[in-house]
Protein backbone atom coordinates (compact mmCIF):
# COMPACT_ATOMS: atom_id res chain seq x y z
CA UNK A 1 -146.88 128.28 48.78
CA UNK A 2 -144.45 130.96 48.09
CA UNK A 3 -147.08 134.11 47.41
CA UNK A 4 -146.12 135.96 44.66
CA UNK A 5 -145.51 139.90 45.21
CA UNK A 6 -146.09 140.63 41.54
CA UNK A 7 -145.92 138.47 38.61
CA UNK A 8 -142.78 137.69 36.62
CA UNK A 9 -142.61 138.89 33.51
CA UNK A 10 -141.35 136.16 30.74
CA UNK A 11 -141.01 136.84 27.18
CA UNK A 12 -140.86 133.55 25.04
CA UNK A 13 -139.27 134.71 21.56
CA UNK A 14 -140.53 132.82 18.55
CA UNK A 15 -139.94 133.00 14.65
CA UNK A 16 -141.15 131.72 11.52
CA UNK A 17 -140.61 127.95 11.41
CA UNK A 18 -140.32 127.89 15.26
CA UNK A 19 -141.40 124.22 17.31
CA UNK A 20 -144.75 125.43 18.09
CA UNK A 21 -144.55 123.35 21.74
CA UNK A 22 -141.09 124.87 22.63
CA UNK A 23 -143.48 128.22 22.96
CA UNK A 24 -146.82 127.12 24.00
CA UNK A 25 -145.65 124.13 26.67
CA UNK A 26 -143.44 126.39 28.57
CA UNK A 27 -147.01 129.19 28.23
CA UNK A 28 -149.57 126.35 29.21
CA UNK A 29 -147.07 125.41 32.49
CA UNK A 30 -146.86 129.39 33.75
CA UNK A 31 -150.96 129.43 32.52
CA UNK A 32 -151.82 126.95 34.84
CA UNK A 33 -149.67 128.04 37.31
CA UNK A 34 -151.78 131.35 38.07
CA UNK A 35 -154.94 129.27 38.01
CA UNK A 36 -153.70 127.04 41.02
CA UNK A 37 -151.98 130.28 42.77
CA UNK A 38 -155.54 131.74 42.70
CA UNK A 39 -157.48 128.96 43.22
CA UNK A 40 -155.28 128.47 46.50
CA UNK A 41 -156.07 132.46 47.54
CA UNK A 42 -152.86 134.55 45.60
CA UNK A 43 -154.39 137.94 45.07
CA UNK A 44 -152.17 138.12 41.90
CA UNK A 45 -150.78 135.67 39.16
CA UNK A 46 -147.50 134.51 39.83
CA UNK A 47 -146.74 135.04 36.08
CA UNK A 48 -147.19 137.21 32.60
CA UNK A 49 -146.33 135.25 29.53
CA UNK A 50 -145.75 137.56 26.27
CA UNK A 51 -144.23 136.38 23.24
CA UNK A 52 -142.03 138.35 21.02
CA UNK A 53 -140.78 138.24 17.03
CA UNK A 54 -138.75 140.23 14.68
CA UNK A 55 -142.29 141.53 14.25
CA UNK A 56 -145.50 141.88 16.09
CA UNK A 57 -148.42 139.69 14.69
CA UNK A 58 -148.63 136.40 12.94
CA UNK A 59 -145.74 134.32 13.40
CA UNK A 60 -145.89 131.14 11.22
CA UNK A 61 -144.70 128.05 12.94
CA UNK A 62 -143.11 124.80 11.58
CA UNK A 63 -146.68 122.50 11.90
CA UNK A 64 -148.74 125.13 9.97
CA UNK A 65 -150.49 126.99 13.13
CA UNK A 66 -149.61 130.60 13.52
CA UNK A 67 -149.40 132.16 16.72
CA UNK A 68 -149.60 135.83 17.37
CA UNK A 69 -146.43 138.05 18.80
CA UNK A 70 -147.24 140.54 21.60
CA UNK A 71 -144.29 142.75 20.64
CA UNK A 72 -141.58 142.93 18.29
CA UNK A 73 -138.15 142.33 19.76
CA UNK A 74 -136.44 145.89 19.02
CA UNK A 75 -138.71 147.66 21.33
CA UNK A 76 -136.38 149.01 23.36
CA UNK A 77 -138.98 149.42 26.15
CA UNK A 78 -139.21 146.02 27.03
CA UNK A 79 -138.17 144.40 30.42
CA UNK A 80 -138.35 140.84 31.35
CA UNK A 81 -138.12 138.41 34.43
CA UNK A 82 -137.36 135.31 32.40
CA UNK A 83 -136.06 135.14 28.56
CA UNK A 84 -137.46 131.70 26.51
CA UNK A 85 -135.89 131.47 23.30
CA UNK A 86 -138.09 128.82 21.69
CA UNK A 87 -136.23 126.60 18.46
CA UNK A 88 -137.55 124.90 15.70
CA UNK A 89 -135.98 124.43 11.74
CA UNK A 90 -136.35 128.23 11.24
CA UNK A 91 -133.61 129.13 14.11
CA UNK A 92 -130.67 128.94 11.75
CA UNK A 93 -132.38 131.59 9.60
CA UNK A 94 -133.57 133.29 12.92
CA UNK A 95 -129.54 134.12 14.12
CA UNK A 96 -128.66 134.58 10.59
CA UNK A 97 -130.00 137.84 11.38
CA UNK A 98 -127.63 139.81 13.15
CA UNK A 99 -130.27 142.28 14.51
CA UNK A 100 -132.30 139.60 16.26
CA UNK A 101 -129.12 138.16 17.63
CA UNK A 102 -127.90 141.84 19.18
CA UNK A 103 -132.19 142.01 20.07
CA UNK A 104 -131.72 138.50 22.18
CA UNK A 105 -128.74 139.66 24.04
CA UNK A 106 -129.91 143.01 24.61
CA UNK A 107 -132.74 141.56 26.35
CA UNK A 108 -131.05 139.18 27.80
CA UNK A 109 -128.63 141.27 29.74
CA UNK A 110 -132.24 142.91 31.81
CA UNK A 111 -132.93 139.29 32.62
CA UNK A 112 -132.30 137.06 35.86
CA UNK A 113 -133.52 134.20 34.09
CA UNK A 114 -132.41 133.20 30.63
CA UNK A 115 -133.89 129.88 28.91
CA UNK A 116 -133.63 128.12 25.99
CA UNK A 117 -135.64 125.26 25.08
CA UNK A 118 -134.68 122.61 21.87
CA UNK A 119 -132.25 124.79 19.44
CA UNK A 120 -133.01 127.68 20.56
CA UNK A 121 -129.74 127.01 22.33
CA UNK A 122 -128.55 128.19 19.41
CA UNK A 123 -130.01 131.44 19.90
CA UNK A 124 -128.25 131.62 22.85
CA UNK A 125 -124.96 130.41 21.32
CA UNK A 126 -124.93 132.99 19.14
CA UNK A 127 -124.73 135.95 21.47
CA UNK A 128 -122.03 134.46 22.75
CA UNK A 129 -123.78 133.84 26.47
CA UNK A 130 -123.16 130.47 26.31
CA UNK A 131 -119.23 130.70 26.36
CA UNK A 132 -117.76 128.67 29.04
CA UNK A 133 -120.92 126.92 29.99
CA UNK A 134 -122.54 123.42 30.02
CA UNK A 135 -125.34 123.06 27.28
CA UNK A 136 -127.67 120.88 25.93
CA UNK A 137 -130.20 121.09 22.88
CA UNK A 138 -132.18 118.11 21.22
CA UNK A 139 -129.40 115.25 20.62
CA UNK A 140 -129.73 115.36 17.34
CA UNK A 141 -128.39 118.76 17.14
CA UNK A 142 -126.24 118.43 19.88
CA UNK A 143 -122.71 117.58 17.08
CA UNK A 144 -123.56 120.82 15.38
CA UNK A 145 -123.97 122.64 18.52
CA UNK A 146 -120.33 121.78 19.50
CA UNK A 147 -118.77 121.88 16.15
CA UNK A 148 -120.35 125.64 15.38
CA UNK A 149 -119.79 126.83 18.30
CA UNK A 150 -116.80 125.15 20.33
CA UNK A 151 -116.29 127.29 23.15
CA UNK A 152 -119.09 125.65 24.91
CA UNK A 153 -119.24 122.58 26.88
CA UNK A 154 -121.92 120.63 25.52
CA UNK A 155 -123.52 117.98 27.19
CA UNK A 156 -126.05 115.75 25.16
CA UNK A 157 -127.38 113.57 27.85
CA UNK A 158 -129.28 115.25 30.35
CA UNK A 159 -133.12 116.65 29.81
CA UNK A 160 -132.21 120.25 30.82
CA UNK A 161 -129.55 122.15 32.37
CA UNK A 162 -128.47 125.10 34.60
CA UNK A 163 -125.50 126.53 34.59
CA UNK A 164 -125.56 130.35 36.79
CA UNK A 165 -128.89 131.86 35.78
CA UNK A 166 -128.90 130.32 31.48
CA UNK A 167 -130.86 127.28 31.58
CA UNK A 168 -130.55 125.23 28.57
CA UNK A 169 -132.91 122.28 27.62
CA UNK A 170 -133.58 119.41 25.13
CA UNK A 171 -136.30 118.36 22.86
CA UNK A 172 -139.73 120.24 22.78
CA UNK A 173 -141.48 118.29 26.10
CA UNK A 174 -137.89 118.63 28.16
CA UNK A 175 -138.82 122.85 27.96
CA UNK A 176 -142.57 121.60 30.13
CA UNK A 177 -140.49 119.57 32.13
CA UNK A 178 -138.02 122.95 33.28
CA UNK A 179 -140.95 124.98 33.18
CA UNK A 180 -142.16 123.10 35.92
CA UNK A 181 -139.00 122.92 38.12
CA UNK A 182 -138.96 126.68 37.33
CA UNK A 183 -142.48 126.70 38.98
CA UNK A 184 -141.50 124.69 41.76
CA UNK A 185 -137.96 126.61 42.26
CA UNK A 186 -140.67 130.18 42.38
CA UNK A 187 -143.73 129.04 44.81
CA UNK A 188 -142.81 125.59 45.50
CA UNK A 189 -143.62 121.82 45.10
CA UNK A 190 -147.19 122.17 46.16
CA UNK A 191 -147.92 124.45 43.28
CA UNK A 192 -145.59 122.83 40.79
CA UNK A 193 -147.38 119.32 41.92
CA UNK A 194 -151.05 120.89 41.37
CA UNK A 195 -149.76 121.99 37.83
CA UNK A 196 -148.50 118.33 37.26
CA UNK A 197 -151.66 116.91 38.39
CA UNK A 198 -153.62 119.23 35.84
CA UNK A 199 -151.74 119.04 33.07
CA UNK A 200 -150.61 114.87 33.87
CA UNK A 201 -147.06 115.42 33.98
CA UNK A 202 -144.14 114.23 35.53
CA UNK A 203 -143.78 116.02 38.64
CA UNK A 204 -139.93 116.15 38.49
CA UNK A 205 -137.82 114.37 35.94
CA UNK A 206 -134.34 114.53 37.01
CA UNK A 207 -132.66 117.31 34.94
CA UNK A 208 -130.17 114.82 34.20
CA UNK A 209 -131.56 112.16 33.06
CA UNK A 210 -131.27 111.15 29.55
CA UNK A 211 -132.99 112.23 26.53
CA UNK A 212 -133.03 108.60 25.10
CA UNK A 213 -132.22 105.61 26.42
CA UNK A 214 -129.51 103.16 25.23
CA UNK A 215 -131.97 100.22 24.03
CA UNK A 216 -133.13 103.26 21.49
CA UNK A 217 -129.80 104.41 20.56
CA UNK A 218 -129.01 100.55 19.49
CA UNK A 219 -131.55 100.77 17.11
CA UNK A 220 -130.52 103.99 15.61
CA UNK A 221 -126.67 102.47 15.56
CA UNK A 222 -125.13 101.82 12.24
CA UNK A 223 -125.38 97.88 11.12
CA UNK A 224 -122.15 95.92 11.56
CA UNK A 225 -119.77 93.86 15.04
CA UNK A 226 -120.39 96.74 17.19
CA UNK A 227 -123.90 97.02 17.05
CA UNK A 228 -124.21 93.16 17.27
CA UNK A 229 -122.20 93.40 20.18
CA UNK A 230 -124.88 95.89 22.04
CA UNK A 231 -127.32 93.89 20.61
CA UNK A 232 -126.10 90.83 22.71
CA UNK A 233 -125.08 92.88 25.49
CA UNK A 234 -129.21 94.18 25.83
CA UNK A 235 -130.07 90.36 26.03
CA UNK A 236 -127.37 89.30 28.44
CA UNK A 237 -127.13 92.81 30.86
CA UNK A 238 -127.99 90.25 33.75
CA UNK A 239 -124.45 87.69 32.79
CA UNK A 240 -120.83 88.58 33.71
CA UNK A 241 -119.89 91.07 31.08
CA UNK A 242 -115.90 91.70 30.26
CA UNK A 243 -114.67 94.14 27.95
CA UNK A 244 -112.52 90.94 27.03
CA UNK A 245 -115.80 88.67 26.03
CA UNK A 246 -117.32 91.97 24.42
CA UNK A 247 -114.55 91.91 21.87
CA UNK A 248 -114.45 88.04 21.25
CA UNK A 249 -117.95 88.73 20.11
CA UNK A 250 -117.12 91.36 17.72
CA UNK A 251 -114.37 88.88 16.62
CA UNK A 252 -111.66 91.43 17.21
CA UNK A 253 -108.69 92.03 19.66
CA UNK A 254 -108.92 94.10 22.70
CA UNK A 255 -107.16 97.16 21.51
CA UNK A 256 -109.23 97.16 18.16
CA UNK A 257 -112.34 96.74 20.17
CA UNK A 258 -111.99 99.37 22.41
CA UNK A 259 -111.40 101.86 19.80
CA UNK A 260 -113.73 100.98 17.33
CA UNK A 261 -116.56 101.00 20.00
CA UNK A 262 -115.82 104.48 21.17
CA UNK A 263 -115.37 105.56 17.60
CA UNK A 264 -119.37 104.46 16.82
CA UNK A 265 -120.47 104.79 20.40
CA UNK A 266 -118.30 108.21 22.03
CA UNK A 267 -117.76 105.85 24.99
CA UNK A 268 -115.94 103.65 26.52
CA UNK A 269 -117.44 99.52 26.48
CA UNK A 270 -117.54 99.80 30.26
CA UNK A 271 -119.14 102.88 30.48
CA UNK A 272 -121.83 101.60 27.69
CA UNK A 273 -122.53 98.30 29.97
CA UNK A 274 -123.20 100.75 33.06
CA UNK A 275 -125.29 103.13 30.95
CA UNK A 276 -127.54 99.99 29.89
CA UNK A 277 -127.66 98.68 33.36
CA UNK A 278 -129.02 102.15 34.33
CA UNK A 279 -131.27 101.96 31.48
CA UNK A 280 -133.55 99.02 32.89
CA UNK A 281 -132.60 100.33 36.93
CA UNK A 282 -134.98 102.95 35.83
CA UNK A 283 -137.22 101.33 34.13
CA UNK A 284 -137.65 99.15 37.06
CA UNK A 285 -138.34 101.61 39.59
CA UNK A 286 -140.66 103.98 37.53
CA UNK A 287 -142.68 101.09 36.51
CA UNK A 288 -142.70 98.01 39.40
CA UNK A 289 -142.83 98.12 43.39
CA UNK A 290 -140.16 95.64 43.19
CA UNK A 291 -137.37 95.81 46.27
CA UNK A 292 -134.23 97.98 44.76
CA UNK A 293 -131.87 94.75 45.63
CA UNK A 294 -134.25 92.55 43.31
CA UNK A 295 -133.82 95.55 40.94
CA UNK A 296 -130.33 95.50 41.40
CA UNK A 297 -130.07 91.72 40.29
CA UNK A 298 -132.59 91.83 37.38
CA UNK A 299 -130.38 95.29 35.85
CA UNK A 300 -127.34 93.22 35.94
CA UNK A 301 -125.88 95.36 38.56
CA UNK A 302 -125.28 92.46 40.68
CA UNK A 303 -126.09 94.53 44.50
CA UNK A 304 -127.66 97.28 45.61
CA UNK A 305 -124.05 99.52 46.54
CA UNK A 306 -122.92 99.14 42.99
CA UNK A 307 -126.06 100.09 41.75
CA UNK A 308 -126.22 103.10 44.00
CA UNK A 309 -123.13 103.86 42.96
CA UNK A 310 -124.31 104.41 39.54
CA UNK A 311 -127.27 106.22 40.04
CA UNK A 312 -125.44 108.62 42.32
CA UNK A 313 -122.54 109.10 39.93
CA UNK A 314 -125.10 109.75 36.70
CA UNK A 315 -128.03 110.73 37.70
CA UNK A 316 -126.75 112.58 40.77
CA UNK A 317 -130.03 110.30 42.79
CA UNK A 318 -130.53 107.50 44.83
CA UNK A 319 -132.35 104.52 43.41
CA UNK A 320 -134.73 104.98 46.02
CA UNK A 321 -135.16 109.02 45.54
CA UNK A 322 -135.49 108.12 41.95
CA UNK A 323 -138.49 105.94 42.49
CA UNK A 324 -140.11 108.63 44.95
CA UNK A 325 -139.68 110.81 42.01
CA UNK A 326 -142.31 108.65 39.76
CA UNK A 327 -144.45 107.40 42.38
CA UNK A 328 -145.14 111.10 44.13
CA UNK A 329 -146.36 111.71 40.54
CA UNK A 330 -148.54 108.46 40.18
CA UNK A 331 -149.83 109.31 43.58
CA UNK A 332 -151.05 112.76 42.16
CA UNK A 333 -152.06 111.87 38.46
């Protein structure tokens, strides 16, 4: 346990219509983080959570529930650790306002730790912080993201990311999930697993991994020869797949094939096939104790180098780390 010498100081900035979890999962991660620093013998919490709006008071957010601001963001006395910008369907109105935007960076230039969790990327983006760096927000936002604001590499794939001291994330849960690796980075795995037991998370999902799998994104996929095609290639992941037999399927030469499915895909066939292998990998080893080479044959990958291969190259993890991942957090639950 890493003791803390005072607590860190994290403002979590929220707005009418904000995602009421992007604020109060990120809070109830830090929250429970004192209680297992002090029931473990830390003379001090490791962390004070304050939230912050254009005003002090009742903030209204997007399910109904109000929750109250500590202080309103153009106090010019306030200092913080750690910067949350929370989203929600009220950002876009939240950084149409210009003083709010200069507010965030202001505040954000005292920080060592600046966060984002959902759209409140956005927030972010619009101070301009996010220039040259790799982002994510919830996938379904991540098009706008790079279309409104181009100068920044976004990445839709991976849960949450850091790039220097911004840390971006996606969906409302993904923000709990780099709360706790923020936890864990501060006093360490013991605490961050205590707060995972309590709270029955995931000790660590990989930053990386997706924010929805492939079999999903099939179903969300537009009807017509493409999506029959992944259709097939969900039932068949185990056969010898070609690009070559994926576009006799679709009824279509090679070249028109291979465009048309990165046109309604953004990826290459091949790349798709590995990406659905991966898919049921994981599934695999969070789920079953089976042996990674039966894993390996059952995901279609074939052996157990090609399928580390993969997980290395995506997920930046072993099959085998992977699986510790999961069970170190069944162990615990």
């Amino acid at each position: 346990m890493n003791t803390p010498a005072k607590p860190k100081k994290i403002g979590i900035v929220v707005f009418d219509g904000c995602q009421i979890l992007d604020a109060t999962g990120p809070a109830a991660v830090f929250g429970d983080a004192n209680v297992q620093l002090r029931n473990l013998g830390a003379a001090k919490p490791g962390y004070e959570v304050q939230l912050l709006a254009p005003s002090p008071g009742p903030v209204r957010t997007n399910c109904g529930v109000s929750l109250v601001a500590d202080h309103a963001l153009s106090r010019l006395t306030l200092d913080y650790h750690t910067l949350i910008c929370a989203g929600g369907s009220g950002v876009y109105d939240f950084v149409n306002h210009k003083d709010h935007v200069r507010d965030i960076g202001r505040l954000a230039r005292n920080a060592s730790r600046i966060v984002s969790v959902c759209t409140g990327t956005f927030v972010l983006a619009e101070t301009g912080m996010l220039d040259g760096k790799r982002a994510v927000t919830h996938w379904s936002h991540c098009q706008n993201l790079a279309e409104r604001y181009p100068r920044i590499d976004v990445d839709p794939d991976p849960i949450f990311i850091k790039d220097g001291n911004v840390y971006t994330s996606a969906g409302v849960t993904a923000g709990m999930d780099l709360a706790l690796a923020i936890v864990e980075a501060d006093h360490g795995r013991d605490i961050a697993l205590a707060v995972a037991r309590s709270l029955v998370m995931f000790l660590k999902r990989p930053g990386n991994q997706a924010q929805f799998s492939r079999h999903l994104a099939v179903q969300m996929a537009p009807a017509g020869s493409i999506r029959d095609v992944q259709v097939w290639l969900l039932e068949n992941l185990s056969a010898d797949i070609s690009v070559e037999r994926m576009a006799d399927r679709a009824a279509m030469s090679l070249r028109t094939f291979n465009r048309q499915f990165k046109q309604e895909t953004g990826m290459t066939p091949a790349r798709y096939v590995t990406e659905c292998r991966l898919d049921v990998a994981r599934r695999l080893l969070e789920e079953s104790p089976l042996p990674i080479k039966t894993v390996a044959g059952k995901s279609g990958f074939g052996d157990e180098e090609r399928m580390r291969r993969a997980f290395r190259k995506m997920l930046g993890v072993s099959p085998d780390g992977y699986r510790n991942l999961f069970t170190n957090t069944q162990d615990a639950a």
